[in-house]
C-alpha atoms as a PDB file:
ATOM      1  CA  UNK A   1     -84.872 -82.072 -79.348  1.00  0.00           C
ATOM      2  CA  UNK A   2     -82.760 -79.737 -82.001  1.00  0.00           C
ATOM      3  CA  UNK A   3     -82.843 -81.486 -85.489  1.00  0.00           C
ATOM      4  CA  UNK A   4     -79.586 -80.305 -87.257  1.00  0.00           C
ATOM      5  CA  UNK A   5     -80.744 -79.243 -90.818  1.00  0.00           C
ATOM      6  CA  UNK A   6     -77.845 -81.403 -93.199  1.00  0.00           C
ATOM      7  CA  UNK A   7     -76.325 -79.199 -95.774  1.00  0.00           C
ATOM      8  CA  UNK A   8     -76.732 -80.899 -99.195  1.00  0.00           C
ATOM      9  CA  UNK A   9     -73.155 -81.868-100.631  1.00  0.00           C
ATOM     10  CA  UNK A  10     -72.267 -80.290-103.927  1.00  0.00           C
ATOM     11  CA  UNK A  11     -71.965 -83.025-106.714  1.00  0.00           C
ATOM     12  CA  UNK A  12     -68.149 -82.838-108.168  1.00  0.00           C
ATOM     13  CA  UNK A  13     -67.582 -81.268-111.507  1.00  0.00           C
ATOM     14  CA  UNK A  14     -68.350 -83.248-114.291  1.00  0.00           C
ATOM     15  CA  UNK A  15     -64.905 -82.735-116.068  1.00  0.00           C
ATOM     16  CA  UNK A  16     -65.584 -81.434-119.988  1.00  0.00           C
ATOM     17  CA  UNK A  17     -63.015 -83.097-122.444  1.00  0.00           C
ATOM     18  CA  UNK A  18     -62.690 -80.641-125.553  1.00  0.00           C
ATOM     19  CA  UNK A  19     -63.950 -81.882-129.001  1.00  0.00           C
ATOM     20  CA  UNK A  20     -61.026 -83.674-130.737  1.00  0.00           C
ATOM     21  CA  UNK A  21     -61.478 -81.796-133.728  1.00  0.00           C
ATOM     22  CA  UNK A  22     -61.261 -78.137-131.523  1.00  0.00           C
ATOM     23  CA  UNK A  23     -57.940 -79.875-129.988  1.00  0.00           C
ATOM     24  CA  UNK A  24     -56.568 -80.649-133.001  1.00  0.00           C
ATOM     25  CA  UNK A  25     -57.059 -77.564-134.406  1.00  0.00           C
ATOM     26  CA  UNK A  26     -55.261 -75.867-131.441  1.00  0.00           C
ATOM     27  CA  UNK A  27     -52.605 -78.264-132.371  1.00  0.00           C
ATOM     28  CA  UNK A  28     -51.901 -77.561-135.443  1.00  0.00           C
ATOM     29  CA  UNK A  29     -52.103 -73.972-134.420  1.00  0.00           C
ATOM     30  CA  UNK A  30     -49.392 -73.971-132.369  1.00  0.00           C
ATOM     31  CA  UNK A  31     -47.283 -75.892-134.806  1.00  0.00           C
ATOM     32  CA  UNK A  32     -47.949 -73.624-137.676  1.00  0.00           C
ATOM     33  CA  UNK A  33     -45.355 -71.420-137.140  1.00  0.00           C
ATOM     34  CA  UNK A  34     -42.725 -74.502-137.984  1.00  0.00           C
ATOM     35  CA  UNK A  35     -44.080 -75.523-140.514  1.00  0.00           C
ATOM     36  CA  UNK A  36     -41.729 -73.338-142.877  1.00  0.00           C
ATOM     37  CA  UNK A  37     -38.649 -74.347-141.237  1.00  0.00           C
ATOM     38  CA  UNK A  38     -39.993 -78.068-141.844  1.00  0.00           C
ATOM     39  CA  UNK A  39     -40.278 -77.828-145.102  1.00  0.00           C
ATOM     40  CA  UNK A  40     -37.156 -76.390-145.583  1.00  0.00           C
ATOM     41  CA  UNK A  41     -35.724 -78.827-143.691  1.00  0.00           C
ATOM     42  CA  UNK A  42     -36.830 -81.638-145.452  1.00  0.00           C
ATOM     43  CA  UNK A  43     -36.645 -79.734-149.485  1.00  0.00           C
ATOM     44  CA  UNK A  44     -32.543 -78.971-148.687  1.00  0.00           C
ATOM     45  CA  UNK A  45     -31.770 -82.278-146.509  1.00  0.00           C
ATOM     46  CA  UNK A  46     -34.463 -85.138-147.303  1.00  0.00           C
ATOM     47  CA  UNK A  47     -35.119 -85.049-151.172  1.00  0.00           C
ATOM     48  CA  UNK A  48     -31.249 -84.813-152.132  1.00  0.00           C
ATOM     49  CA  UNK A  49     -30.814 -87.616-149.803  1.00  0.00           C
ATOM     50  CA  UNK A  50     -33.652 -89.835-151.967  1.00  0.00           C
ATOM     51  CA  UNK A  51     -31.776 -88.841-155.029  1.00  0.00           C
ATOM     52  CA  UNK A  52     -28.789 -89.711-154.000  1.00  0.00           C
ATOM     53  CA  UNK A  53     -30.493 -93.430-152.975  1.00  0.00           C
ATOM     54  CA  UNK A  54     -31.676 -93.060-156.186  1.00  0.00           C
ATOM     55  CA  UNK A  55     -28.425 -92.408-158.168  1.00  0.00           C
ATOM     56  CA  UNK A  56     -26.624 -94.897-156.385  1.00  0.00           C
ATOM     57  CA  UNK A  57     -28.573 -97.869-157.921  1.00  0.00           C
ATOM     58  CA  UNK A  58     -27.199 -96.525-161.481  1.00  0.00           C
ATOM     59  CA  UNK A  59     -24.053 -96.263-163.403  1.00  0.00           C
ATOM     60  CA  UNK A  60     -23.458 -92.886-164.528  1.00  0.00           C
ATOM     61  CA  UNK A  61     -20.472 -91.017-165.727  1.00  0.00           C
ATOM     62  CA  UNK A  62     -21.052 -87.644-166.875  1.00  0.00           C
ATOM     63  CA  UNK A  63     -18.070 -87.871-169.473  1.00  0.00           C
ATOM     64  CA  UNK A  64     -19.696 -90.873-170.962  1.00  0.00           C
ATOM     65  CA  UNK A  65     -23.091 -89.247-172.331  1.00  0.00           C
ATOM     66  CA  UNK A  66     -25.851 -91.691-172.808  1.00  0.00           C
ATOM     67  CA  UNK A  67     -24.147 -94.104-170.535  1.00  0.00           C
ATOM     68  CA  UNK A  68     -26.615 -94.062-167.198  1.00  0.00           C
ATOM     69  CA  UNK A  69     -28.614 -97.551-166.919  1.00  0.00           C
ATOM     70  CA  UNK A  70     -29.628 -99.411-163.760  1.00  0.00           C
ATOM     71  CA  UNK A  71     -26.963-101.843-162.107  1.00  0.00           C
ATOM     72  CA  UNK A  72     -28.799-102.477-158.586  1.00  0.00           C
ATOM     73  CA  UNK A  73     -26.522-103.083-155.922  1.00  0.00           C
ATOM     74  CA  UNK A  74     -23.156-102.874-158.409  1.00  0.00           C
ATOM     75  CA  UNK A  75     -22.383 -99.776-157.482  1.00  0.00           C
ATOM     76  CA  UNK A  76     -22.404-100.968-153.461  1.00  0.00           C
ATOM     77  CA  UNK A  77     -20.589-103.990-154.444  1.00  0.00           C
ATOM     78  CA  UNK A  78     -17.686-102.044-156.142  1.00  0.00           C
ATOM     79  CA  UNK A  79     -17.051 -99.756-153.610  1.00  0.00           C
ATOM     80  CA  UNK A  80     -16.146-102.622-151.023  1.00  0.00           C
ATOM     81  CA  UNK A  81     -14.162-103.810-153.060  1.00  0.00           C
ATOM     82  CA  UNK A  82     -12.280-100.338-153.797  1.00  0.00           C
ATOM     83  CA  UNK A  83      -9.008-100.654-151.538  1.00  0.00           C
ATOM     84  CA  UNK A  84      -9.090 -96.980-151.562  1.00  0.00           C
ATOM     85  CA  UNK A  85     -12.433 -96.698-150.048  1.00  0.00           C
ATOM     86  CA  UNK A  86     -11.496 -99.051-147.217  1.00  0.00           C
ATOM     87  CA  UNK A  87      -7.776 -96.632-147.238  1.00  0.00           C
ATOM     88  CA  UNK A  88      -9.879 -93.853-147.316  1.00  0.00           C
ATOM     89  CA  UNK A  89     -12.669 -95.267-144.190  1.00  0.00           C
ATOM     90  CA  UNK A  90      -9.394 -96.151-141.935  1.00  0.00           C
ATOM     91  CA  UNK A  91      -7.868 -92.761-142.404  1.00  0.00           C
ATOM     92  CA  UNK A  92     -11.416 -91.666-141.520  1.00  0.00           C
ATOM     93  CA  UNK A  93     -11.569 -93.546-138.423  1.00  0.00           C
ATOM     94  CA  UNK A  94      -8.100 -92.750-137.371  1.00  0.00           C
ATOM     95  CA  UNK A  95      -8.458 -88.999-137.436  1.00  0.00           C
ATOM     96  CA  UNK A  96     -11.698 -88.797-136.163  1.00  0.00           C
ATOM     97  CA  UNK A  97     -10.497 -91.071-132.992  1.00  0.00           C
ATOM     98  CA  UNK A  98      -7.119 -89.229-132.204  1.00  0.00           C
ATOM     99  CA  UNK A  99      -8.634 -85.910-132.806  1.00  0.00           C
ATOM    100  CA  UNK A 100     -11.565 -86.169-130.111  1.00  0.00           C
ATOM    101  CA  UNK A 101      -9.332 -88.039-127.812  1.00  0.00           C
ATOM    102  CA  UNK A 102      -6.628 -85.731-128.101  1.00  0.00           C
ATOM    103  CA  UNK A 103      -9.006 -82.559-127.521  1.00  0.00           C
ATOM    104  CA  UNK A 104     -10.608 -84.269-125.068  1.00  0.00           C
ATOM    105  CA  UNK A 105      -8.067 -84.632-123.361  1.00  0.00           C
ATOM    106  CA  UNK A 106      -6.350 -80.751-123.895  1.00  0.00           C
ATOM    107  CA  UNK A 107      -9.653 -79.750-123.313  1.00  0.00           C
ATOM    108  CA  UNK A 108      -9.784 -81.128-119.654  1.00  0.00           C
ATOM    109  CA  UNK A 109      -6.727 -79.723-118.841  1.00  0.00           C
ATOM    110  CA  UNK A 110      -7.755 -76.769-120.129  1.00  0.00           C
ATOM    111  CA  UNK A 111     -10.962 -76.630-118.613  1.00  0.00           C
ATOM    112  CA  UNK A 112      -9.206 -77.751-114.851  1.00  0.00           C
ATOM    113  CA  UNK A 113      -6.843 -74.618-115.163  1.00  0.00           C
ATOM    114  CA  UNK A 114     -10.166 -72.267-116.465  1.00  0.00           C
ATOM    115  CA  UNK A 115     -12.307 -73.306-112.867  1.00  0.00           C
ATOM    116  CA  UNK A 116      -9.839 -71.678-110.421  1.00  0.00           C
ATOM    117  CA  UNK A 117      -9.508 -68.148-109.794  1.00  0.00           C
ATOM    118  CA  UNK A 118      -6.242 -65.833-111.105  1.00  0.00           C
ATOM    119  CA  UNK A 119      -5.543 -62.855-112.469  1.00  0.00           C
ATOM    120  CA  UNK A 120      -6.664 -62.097-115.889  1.00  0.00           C
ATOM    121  CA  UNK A 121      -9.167 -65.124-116.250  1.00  0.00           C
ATOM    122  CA  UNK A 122     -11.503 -63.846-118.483  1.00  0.00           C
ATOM    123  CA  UNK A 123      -8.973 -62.679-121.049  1.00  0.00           C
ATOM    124  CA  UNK A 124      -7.081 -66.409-121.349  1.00  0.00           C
ATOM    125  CA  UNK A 125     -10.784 -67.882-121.583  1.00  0.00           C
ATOM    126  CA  UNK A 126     -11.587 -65.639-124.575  1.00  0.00           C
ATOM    127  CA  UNK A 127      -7.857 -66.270-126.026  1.00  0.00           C
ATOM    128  CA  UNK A 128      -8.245 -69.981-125.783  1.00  0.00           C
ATOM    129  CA  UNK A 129     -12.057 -69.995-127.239  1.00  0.00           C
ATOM    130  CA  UNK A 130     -10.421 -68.201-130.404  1.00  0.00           C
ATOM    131  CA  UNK A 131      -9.254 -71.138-132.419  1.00  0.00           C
ATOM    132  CA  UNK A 132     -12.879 -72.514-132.802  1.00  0.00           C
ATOM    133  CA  UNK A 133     -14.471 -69.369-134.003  1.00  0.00           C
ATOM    134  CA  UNK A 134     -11.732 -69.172-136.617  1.00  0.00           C
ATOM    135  CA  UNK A 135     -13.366 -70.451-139.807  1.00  0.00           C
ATOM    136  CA  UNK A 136     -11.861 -73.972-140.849  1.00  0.00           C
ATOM    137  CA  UNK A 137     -10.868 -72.939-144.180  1.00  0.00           C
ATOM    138  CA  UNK A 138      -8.755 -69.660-142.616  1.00  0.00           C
ATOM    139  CA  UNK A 139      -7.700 -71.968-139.711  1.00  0.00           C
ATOM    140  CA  UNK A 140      -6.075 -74.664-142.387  1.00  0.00           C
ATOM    141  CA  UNK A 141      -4.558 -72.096-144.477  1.00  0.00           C
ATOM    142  CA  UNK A 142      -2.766 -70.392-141.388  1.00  0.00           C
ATOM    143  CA  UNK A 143      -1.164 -73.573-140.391  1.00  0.00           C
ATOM    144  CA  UNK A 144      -0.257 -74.523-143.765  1.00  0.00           C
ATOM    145  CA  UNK A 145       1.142 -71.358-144.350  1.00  0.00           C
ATOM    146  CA  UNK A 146       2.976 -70.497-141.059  1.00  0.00           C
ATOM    147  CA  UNK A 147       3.319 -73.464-139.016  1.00  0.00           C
ATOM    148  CA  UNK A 148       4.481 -76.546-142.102  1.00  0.00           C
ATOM    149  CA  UNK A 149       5.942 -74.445-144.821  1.00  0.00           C
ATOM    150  CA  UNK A 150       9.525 -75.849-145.210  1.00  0.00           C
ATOM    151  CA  UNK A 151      10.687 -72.916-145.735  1.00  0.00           C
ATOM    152  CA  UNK A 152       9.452 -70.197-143.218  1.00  0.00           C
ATOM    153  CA  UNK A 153       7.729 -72.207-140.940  1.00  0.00           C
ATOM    154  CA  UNK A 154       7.587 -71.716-137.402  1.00  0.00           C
ATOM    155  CA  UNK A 155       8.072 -75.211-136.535  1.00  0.00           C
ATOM    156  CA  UNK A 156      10.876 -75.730-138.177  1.00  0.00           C
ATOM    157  CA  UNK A 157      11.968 -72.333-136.939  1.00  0.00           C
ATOM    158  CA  UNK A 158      11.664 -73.513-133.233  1.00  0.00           C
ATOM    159  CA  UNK A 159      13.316 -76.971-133.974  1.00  0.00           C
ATOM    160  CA  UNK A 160      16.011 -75.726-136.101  1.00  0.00           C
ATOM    161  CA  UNK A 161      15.421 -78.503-139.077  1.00  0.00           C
ATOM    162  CA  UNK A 162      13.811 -78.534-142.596  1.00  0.00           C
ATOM    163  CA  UNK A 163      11.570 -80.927-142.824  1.00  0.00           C
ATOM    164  CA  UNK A 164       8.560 -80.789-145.515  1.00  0.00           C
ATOM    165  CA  UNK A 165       5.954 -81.588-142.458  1.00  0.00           C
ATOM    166  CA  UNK A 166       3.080 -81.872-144.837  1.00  0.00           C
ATOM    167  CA  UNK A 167       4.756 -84.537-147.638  1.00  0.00           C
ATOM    168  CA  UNK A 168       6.285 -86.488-144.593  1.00  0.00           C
ATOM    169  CA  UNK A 169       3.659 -86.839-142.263  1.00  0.00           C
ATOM    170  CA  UNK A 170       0.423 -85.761-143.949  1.00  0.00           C
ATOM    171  CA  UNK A 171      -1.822 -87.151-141.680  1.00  0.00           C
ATOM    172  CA  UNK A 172      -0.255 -86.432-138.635  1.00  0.00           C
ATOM    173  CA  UNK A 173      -0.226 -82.311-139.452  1.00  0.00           C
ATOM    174  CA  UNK A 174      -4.030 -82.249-140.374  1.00  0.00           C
ATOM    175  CA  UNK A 175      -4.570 -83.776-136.987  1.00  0.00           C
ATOM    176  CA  UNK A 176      -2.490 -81.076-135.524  1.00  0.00           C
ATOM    177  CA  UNK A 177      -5.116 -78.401-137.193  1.00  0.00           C
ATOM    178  CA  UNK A 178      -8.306 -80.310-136.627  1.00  0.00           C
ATOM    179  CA  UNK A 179      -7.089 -80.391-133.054  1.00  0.00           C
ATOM    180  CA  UNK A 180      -5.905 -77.278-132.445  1.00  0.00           C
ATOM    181  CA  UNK A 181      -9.722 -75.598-133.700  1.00  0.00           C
ATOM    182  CA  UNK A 182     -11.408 -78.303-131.345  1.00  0.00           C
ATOM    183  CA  UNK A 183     -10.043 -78.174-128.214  1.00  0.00           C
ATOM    184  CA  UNK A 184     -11.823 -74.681-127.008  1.00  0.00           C
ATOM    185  CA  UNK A 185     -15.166 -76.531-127.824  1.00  0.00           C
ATOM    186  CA  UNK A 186     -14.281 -79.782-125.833  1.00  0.00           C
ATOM    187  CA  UNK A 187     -13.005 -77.330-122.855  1.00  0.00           C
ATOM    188  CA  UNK A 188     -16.187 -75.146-122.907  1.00  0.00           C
ATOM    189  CA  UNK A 189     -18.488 -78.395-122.484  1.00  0.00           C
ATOM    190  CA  UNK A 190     -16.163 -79.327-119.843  1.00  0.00           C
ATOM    191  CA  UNK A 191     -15.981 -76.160-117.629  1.00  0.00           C
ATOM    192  CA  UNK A 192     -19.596 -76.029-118.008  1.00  0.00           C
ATOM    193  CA  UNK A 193     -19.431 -79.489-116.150  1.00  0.00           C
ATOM    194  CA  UNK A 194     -17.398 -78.003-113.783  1.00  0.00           C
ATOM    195  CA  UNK A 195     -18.661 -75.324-112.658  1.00  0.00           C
ATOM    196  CA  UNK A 196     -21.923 -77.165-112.225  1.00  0.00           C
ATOM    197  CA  UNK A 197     -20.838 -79.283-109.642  1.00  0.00           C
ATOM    198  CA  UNK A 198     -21.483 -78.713-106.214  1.00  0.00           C
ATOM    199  CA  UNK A 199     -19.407 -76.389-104.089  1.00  0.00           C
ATOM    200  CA  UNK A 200     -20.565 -77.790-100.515  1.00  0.00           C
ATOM    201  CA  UNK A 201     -19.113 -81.677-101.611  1.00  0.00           C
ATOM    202  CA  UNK A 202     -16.123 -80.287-102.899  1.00  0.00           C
ATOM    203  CA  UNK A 203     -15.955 -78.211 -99.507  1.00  0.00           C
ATOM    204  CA  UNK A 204     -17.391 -81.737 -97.787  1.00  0.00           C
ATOM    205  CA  UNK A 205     -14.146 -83.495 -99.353  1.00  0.00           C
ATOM    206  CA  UNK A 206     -11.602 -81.370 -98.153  1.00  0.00           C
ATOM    207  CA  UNK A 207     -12.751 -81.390 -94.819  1.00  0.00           C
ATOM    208  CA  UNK A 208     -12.643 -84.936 -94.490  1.00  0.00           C
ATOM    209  CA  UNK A 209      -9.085 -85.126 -95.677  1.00  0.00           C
ATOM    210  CA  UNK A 210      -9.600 -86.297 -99.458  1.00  0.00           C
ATOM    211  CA  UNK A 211      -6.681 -84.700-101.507  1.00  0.00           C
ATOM    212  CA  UNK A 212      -6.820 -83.331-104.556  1.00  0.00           C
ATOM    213  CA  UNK A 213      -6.569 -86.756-106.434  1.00  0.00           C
ATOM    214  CA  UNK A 214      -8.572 -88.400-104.797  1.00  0.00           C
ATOM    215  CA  UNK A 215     -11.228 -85.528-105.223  1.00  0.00           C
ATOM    216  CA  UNK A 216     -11.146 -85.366-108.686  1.00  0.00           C
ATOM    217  CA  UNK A 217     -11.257 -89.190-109.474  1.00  0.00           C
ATOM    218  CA  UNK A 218     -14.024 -89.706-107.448  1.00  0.00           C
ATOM    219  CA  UNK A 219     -16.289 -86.867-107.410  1.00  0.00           C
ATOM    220  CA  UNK A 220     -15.192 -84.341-110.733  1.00  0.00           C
ATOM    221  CA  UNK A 221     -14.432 -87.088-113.025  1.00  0.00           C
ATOM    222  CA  UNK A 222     -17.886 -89.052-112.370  1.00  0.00           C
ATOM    223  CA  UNK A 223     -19.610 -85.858-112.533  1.00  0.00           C
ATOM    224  CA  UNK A 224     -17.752 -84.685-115.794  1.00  0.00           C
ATOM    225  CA  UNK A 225     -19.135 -87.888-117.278  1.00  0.00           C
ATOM    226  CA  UNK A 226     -21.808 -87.030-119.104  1.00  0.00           C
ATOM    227  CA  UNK A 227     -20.417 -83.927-120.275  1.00  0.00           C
ATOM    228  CA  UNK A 228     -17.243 -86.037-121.576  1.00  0.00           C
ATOM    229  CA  UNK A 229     -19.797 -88.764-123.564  1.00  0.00           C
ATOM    230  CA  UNK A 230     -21.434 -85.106-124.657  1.00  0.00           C
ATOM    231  CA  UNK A 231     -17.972 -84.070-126.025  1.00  0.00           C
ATOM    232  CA  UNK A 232     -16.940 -87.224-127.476  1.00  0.00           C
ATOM    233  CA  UNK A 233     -20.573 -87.427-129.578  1.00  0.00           C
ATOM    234  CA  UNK A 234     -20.530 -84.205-130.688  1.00  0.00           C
ATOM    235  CA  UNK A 235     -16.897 -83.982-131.780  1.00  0.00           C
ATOM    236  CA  UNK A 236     -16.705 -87.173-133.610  1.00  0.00           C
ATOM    237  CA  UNK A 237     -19.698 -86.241-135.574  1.00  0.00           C
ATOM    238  CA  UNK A 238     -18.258 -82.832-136.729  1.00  0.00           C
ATOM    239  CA  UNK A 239     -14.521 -84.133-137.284  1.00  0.00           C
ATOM    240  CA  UNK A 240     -15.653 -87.066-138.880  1.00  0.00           C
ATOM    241  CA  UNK A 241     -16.997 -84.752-141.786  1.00  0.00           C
ATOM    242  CA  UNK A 242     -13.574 -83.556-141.888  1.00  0.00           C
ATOM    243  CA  UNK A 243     -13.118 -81.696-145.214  1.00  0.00           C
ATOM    244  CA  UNK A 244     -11.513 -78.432-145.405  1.00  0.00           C
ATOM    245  CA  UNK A 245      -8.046 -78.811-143.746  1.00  0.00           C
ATOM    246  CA  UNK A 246      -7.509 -81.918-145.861  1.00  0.00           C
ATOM    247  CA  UNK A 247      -8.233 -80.441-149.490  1.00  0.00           C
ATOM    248  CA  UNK A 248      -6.783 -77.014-148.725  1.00  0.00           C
ATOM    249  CA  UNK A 249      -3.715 -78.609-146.583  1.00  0.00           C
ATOM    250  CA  UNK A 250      -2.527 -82.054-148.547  1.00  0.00           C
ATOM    251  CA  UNK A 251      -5.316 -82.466-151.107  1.00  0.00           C
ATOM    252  CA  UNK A 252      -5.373 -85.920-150.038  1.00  0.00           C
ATOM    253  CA  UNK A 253      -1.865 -86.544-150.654  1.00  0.00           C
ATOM    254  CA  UNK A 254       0.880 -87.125-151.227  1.00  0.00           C
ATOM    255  CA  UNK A 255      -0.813 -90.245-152.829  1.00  0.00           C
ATOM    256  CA  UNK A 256      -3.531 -91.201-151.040  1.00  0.00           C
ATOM    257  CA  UNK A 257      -2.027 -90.743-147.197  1.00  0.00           C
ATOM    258  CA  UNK A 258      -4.030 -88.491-146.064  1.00  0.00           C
ATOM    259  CA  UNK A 259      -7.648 -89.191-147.926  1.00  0.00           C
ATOM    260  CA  UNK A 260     -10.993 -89.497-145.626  1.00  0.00           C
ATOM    261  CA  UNK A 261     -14.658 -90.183-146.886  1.00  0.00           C
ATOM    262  CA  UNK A 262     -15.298 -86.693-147.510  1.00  0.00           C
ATOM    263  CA  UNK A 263     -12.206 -85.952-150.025  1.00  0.00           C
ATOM    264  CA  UNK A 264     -12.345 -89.194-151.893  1.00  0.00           C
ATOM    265  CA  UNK A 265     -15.903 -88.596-152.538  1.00  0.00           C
ATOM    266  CA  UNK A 266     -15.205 -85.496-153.379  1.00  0.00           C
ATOM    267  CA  UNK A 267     -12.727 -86.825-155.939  1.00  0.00           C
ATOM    268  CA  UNK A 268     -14.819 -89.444-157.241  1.00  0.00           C
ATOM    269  CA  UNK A 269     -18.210 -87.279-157.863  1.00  0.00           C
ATOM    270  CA  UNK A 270     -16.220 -83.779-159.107  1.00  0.00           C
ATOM    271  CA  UNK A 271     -13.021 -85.058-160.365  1.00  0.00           C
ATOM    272  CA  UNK A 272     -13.702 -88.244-161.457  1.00  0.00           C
ATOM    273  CA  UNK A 273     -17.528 -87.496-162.513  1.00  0.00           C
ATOM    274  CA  UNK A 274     -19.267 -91.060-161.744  1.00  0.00           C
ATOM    275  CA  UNK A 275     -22.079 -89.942-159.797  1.00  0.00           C
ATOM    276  CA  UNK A 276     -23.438 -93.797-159.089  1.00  0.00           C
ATOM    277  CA  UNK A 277     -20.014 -94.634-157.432  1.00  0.00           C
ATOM    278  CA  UNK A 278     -20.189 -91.697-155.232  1.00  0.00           C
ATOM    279  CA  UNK A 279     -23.666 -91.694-154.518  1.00  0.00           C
ATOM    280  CA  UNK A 280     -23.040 -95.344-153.290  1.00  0.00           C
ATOM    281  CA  UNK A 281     -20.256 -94.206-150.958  1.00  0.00           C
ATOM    282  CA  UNK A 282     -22.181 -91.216-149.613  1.00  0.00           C
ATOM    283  CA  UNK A 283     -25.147 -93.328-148.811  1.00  0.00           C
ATOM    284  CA  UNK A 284     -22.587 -96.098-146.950  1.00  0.00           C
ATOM    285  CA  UNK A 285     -21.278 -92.920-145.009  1.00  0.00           C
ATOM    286  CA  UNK A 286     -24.533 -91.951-143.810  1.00  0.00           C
ATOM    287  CA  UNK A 287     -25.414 -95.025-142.625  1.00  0.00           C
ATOM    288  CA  UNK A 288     -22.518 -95.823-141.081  1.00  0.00           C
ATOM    289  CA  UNK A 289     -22.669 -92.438-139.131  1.00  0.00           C
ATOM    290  CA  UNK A 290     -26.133 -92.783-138.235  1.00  0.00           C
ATOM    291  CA  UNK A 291     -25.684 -96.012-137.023  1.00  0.00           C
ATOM    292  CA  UNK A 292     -22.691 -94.412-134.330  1.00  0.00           C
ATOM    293  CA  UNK A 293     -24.913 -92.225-133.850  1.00  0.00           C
ATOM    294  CA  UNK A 294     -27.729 -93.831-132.608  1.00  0.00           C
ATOM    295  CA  UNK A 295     -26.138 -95.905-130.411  1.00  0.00           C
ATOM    296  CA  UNK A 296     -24.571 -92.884-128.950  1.00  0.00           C
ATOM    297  CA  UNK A 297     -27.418 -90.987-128.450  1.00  0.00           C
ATOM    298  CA  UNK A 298     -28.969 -94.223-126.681  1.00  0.00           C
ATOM    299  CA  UNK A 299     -26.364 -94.092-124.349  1.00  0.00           C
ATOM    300  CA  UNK A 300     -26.412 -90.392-123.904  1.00  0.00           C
ATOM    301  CA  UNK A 301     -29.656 -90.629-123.508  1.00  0.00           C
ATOM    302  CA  UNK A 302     -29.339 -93.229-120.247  1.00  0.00           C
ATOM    303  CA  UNK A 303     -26.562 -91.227-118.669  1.00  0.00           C
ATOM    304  CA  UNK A 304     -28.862 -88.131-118.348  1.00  0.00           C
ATOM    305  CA  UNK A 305     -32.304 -90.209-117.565  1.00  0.00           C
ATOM    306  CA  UNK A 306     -33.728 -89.081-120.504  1.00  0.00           C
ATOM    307  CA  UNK A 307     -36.454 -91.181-122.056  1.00  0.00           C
ATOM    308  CA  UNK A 308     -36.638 -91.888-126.044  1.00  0.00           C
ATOM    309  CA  UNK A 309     -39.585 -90.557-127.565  1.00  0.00           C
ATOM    310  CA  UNK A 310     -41.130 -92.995-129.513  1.00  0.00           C
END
């Protein structure tokens, strides 16, 4: 009889975890680098946020000398009362909404003519894109200057009248601007959308007889979704910081018909100099905006099965 001689079986590796100190020395490491930009972050964003927490519990008028003292929540309770304030927080609301919709909206269009093929596609893209990478300040002076002066303006060049566009519908022209410079941005999110879609069900669609319609409401538009909530986030955030085009355009006016959050604490903090009343309305702001925010971000979030870090 042959014995077969029974190879002994190697025992598995014993799996070594590294010293937590040696890992979290690698750690911070590899972090070190952003540290600086941190810091930064935090001295030119996060301590004149505290402060202006801070200020907003006192009353303090820098024409008044001597006068700062602690008044709690007086401040908060005064500006929601202000009727301005809540003038100021529709007008807000009301730009910021028209604006994205609007541009959302030019922006598909846009976006739809931008994914087929023609002659000379590159140089409309780049024409179209030019309006955003004007600076806002230049942007609102050109359209103040040649588009609503009563005098030589080219709107009231093409439509043969003489109307004062920015006395008689204040609002409705710094829409016009804030519109105009954010349409390009809402398009390029867009035609990134669609030219990420897939050729082959596009090609899959045609062949069984879906029209053009009917393709885009039921295979472009659900795709575009996520790129649209993308838009809509992003846009509303920017425009509702709206500044520029309304102090170099109306200044607010005439009255207060054209005053957002931004301008009217502008007014109140460099104008009017009570740093507790506009402290109180800048904090209000921020919380308002972060709780938007959040709740778009949550939903962002869910569209593109993303999980929250917590």
């Amino acid at each position: 009889m042959t014995q077969t001689a029974t190879k002994p079986t190697a025992a598995p590796p014993v799996a070594t975890r590294k010293p937590i100190g040696k890992w979290s020395r690698e750690a911070w490491l590899r972090r070190a680098p952003l540290m600086p930009a941190l810091l930064f972050t935090i001295l030119v964003t996060q301590i004149p946020f505290l402060l202006t927490v801070f200020y907003s519990f006192q009353s303090w008028n820098l024409v008044r000398p001597g006068s700062r003292h602690f008044v709690g929540l007086r401040n908060y309770i005064d500006v929601f009362a202000d009727s301005q304030f809540r003038g100021a927080m529709f007008n807000t609301v009301l730009l910021t909404v028209v604006c994205v919709l609007v541009a959302m909206l030019l922006g598909l269009g846009l976006a739809l003519l931008l994914d087929r093929q023609f002659l000379g596609r590159g140089v409309v893209r780049t024409l179209l894109i030019t309006p955003f990478l004007i600076l806002p300040a230049a942007g609102a002076l050109l359209w103040k200057t040649t588009m609503f002066d009563p005098t030589y303006g080219l709107l009231n060049f093409a439509f043969g009248t003489k109307i004062d566009w920015l006395s008689q519908f204040p609002l409705a022209s710094v829409m016009a601007q804030v519109v105009w410079q954010w349409t390009p941005f809402m398009m390029l999110l867009i035609l990134a959308g669609l030219q990420a879609q897939s050729k082959e069900v596009l090609e899959a669609a045609a062949v069984d007889g879906a029209g053009r319609w009917r393709t885009f409401a039921s295979i472009t538009l659900p795709q575009l979704g996520r790129y649209l909530q993308l838009a809509v986030l992003l846009g509303a955030i920017y425009i509702v910081n709206s500044f520029d085009a309304i102090y170099l355009m109306t200044q607010g006016g005439p009255g207060t018909a054209s005053t957002n959050l931004p301008f009217y604490i502008y007014q109140r903090a460099f104008e009017g100099f009570d740093v507790g009343q506009s402290s109180a309305m800048g904090v209000i702001v921020v919380v308002l905006t972060l709780i938007v925010a959040t709740f778009a971000l949550r939903l962002m979030f869910r569209t593109f099965g993303v999980s929250e870090v917590r």
